[in-house]
C-alpha atoms as a PDB file:
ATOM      1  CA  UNK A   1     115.246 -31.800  71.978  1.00  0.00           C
ATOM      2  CA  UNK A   2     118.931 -32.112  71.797  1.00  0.00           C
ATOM      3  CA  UNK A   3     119.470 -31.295  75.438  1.00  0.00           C
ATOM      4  CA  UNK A   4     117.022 -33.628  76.689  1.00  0.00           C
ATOM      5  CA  UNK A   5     118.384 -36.698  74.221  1.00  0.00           C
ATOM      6  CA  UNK A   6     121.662 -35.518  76.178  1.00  0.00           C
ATOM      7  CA  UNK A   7     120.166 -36.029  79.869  1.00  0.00           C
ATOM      8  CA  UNK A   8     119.064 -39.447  78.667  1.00  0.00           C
ATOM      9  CA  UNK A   9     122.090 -40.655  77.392  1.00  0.00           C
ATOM     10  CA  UNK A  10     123.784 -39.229  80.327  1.00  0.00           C
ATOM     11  CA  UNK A  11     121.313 -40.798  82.965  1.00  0.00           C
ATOM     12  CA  UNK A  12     121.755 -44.034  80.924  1.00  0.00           C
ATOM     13  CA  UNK A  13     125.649 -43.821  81.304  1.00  0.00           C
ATOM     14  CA  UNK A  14     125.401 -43.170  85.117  1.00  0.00           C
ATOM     15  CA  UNK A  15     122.838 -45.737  85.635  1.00  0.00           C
ATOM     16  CA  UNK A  16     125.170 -48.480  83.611  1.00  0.00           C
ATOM     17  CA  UNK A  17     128.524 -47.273  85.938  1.00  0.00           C
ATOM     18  CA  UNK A  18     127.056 -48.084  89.043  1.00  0.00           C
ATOM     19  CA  UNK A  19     124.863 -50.940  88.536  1.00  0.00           C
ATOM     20  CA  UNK A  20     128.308 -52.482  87.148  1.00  0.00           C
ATOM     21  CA  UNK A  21     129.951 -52.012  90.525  1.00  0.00           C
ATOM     22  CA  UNK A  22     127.205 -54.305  91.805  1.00  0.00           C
ATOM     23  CA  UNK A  23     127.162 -57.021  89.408  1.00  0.00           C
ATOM     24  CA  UNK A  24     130.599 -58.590  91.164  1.00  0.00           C
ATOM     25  CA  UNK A  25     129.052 -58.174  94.933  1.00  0.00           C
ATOM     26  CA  UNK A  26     129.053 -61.306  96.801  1.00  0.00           C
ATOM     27  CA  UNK A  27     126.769 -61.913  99.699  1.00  0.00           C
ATOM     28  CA  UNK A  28     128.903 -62.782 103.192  1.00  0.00           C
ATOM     29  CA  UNK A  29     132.655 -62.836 103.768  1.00  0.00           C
ATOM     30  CA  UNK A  30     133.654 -64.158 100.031  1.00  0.00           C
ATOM     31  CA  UNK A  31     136.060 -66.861 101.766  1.00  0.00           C
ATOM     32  CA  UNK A  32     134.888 -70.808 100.576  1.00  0.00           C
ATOM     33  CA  UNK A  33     135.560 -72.727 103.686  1.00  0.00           C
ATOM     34  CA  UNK A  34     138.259 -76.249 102.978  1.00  0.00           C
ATOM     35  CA  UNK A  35     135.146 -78.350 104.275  1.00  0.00           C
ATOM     36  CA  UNK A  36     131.241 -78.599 103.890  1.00  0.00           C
ATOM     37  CA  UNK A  37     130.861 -80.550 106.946  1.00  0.00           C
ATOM     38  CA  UNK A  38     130.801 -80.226 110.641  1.00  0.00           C
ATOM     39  CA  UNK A  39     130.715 -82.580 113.412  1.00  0.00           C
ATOM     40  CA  UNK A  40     130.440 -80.051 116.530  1.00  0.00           C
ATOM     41  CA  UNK A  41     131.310 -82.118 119.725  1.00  0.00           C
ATOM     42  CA  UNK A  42     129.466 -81.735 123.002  1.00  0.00           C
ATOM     43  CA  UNK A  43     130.741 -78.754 124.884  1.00  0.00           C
ATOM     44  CA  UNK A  44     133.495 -79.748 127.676  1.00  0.00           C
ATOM     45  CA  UNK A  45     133.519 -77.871 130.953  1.00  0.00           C
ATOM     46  CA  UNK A  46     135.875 -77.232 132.835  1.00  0.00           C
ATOM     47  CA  UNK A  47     134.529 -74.427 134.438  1.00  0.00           C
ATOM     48  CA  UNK A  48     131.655 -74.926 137.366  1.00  0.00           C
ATOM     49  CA  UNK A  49     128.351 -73.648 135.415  1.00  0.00           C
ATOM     50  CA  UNK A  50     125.591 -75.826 136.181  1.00  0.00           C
ATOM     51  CA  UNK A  51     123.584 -77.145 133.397  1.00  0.00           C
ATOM     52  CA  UNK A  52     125.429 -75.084 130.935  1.00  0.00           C
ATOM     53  CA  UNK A  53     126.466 -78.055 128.668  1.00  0.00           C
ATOM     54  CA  UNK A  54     123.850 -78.598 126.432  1.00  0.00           C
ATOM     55  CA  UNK A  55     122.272 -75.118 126.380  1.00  0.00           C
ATOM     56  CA  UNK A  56     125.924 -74.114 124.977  1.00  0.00           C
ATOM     57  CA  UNK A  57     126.563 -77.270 122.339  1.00  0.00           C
ATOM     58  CA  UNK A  58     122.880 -76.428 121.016  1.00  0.00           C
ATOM     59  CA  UNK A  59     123.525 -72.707 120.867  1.00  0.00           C
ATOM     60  CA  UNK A  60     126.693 -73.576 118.832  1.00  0.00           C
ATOM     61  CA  UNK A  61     124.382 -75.725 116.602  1.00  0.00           C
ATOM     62  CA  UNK A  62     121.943 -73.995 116.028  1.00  0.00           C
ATOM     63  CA  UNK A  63     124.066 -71.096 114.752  1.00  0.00           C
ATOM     64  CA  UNK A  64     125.711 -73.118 112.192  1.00  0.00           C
ATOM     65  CA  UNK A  65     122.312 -74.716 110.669  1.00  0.00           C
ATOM     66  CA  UNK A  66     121.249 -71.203 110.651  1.00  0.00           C
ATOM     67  CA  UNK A  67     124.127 -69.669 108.702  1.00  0.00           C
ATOM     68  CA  UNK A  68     123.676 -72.306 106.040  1.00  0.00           C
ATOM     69  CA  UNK A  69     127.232 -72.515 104.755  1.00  0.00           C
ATOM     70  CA  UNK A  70     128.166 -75.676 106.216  1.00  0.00           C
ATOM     71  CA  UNK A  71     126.554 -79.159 106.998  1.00  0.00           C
ATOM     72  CA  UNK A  72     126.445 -81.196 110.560  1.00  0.00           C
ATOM     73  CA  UNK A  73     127.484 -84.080 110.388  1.00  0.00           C
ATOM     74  CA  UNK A  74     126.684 -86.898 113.400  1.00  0.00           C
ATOM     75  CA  UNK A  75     130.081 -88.116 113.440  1.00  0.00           C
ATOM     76  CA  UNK A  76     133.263 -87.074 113.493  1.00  0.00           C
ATOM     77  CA  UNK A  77     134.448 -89.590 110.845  1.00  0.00           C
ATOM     78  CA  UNK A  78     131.434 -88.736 108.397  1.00  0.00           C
ATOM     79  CA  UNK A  79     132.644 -85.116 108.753  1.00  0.00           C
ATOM     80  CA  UNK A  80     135.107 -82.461 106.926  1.00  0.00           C
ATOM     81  CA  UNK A  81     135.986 -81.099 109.764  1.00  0.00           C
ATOM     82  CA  UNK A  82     135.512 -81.669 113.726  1.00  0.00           C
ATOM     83  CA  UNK A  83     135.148 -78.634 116.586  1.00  0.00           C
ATOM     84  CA  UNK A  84     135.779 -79.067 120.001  1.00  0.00           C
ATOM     85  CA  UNK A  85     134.729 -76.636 122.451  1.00  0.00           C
ATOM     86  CA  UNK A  86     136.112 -76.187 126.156  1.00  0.00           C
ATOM     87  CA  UNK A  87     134.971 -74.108 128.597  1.00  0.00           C
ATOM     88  CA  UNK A  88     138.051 -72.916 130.624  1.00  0.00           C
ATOM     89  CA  UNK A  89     136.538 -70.019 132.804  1.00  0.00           C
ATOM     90  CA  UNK A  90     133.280 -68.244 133.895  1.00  0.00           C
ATOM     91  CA  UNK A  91     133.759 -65.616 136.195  1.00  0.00           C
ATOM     92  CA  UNK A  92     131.523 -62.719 137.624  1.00  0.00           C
ATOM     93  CA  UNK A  93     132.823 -59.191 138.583  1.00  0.00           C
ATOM     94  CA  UNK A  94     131.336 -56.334 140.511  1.00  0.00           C
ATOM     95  CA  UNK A  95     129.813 -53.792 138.391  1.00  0.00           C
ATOM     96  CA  UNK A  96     127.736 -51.738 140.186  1.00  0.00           C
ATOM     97  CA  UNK A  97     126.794 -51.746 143.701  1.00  0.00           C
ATOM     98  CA  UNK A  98     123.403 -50.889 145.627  1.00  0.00           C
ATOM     99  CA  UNK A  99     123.034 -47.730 146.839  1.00  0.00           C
ATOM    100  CA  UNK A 100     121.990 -48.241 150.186  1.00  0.00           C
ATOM    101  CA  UNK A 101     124.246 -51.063 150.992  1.00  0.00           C
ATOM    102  CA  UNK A 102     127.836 -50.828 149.466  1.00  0.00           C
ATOM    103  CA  UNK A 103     128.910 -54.824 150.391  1.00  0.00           C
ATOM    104  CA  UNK A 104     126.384 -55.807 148.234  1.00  0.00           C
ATOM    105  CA  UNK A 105     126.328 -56.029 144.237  1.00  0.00           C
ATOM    106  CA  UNK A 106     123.291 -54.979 142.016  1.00  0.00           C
ATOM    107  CA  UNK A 107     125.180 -55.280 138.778  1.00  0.00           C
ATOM    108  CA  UNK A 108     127.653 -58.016 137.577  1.00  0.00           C
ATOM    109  CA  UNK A 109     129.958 -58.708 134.724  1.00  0.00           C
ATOM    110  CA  UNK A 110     129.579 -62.062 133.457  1.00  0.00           C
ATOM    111  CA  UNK A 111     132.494 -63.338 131.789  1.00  0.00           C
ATOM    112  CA  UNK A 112     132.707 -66.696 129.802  1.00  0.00           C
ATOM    113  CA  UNK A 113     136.220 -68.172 128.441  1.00  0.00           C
ATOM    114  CA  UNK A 114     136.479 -71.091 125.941  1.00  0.00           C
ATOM    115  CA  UNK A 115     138.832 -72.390 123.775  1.00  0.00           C
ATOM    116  CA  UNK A 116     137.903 -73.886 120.259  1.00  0.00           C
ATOM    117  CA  UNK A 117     140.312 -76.325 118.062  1.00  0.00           C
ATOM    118  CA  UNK A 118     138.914 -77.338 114.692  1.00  0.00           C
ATOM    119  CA  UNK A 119     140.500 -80.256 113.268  1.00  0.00           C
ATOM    120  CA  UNK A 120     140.121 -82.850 109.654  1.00  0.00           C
ATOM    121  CA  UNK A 121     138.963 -85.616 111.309  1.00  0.00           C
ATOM    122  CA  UNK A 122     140.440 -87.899 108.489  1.00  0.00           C
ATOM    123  CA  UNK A 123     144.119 -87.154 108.103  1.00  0.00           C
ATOM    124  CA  UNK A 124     144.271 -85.304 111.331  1.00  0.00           C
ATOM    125  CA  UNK A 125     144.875 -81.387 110.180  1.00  0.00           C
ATOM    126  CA  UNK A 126     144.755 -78.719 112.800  1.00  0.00           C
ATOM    127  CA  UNK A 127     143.178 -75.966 111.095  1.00  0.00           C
ATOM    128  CA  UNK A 128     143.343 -73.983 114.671  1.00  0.00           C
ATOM    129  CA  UNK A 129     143.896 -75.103 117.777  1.00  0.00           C
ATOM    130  CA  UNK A 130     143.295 -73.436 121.585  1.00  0.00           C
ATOM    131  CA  UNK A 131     141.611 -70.346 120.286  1.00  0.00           C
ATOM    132  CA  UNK A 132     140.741 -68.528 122.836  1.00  0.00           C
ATOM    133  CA  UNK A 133     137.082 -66.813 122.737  1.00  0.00           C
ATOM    134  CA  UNK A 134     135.509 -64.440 125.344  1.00  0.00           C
ATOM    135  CA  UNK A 135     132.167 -63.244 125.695  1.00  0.00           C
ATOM    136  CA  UNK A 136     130.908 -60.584 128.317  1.00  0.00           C
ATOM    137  CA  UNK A 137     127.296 -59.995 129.857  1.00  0.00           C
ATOM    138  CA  UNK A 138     126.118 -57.610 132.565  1.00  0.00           C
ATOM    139  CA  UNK A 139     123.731 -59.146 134.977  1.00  0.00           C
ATOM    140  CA  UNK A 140     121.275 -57.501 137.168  1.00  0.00           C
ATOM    141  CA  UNK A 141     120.572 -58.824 140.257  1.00  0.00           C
ATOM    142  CA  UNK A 142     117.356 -57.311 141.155  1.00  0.00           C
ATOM    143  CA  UNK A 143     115.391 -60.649 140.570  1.00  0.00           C
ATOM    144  CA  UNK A 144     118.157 -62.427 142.625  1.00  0.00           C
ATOM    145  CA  UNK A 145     122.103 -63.026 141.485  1.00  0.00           C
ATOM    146  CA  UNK A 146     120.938 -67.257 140.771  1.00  0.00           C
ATOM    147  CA  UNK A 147     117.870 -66.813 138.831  1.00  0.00           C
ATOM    148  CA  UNK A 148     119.882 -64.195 137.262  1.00  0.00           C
ATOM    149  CA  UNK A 149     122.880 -65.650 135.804  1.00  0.00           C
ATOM    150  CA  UNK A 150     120.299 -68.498 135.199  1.00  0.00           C
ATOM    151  CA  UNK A 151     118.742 -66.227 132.379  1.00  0.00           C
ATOM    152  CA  UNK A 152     121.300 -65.121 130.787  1.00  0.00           C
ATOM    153  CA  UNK A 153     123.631 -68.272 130.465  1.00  0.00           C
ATOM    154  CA  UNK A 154     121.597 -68.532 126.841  1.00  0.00           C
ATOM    155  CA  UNK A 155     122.385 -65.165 125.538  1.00  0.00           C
ATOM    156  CA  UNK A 156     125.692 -65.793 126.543  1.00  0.00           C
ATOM    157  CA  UNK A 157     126.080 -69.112 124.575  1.00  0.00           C
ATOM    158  CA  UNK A 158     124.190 -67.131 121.544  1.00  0.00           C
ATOM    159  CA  UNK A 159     127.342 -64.841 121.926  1.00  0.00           C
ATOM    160  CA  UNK A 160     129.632 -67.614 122.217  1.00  0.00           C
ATOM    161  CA  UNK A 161     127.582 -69.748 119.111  1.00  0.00           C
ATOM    162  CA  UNK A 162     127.966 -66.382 117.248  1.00  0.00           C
ATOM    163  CA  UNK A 163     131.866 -65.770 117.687  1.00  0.00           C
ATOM    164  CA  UNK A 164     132.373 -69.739 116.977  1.00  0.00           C
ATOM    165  CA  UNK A 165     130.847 -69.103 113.741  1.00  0.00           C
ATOM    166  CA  UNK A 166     132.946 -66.656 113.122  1.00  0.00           C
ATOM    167  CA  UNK A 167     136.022 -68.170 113.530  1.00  0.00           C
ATOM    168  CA  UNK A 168     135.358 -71.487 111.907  1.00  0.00           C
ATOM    169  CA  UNK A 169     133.835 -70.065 108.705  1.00  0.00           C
ATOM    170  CA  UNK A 170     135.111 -66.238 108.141  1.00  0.00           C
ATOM    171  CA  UNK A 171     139.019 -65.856 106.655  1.00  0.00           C
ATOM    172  CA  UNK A 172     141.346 -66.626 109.934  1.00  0.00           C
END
């Protein structure tokens, strides 16, 4: 009787310790962002990517409505904060090449380089500026190298969206 009123109490006192070291957990990255709007400006290119523009500005988009931390705004003046996006660089490298012909690629590396400034729209505040973000993608060209990098220009602006998200809302 005593032994097992001991197990209790002893189960009870390991049960309290660690649902106490949960009671302070905080879904996501903890950091409360200075603003609870966005205004996300159309993506600028500056590289050549045909019709790349508004598959990229609603990737961006849509990953902020669906983390749910911050609200869009229409405007830039309506907003807490304003991002502009620029795309500076998409690129392709040889990855792999075909077996039977050496000159010509199967696999590429799909590279795309933008830079992101986030601003207060009101007073003028440069909460970063130029920041540089890179995301990578291999590309099979067994369908053909256009239709290819066709298909995979939206998983690269969900990688881009992702690492925007990232850097406007997580600690910098």
């Amino acid at each position: 009787m005593l032994r097992r009123t001991f197990q209790f109490h002893l189960l009870a006192c390991l049960v309290a310790l660690l649902t106490a070291g949960c009671a302070g957990y905080r879904l996501g990255t903890g950091s409360i962002p200075e603003f609870n709007s966005l205004h996300i400006a159309p993506v600028q290119m500056k590289a050549l990517v045909p019709q790349a523009q508004p598959i990229l500005t609603a990737a961006i988009r849509d990953a902020f409505v669906k983390d749910g931390r911050l609200g869009l705004s229409s405007t830039a003046e309506a907003a807490g904060a304003s991002l502009r996006v620029i795309v500076r660089d998409y690129r392709r490298d040889v990855a792999t090449v075909r077996p039977g012909d050496t000159g010509l690629a199967r696999k590429f590396v799909v590279t795309l380089t933008a830079e992101a400034t986030l601003v207060n729209p009101s007073d003028g505040r440069i909460f970063f500026t130029g920041r540089r973000i890179e995301v990578k993608r291999d590309v099979f060209t067994d369908s053909g190298q256009q239709q290819a990098e066709y298909q995979i220009l939206p998983l690269l602006a969900q990688d881009l969206a992702d690492k925007l998200t990232h850097a406007v809302l997580d600690t910098w």
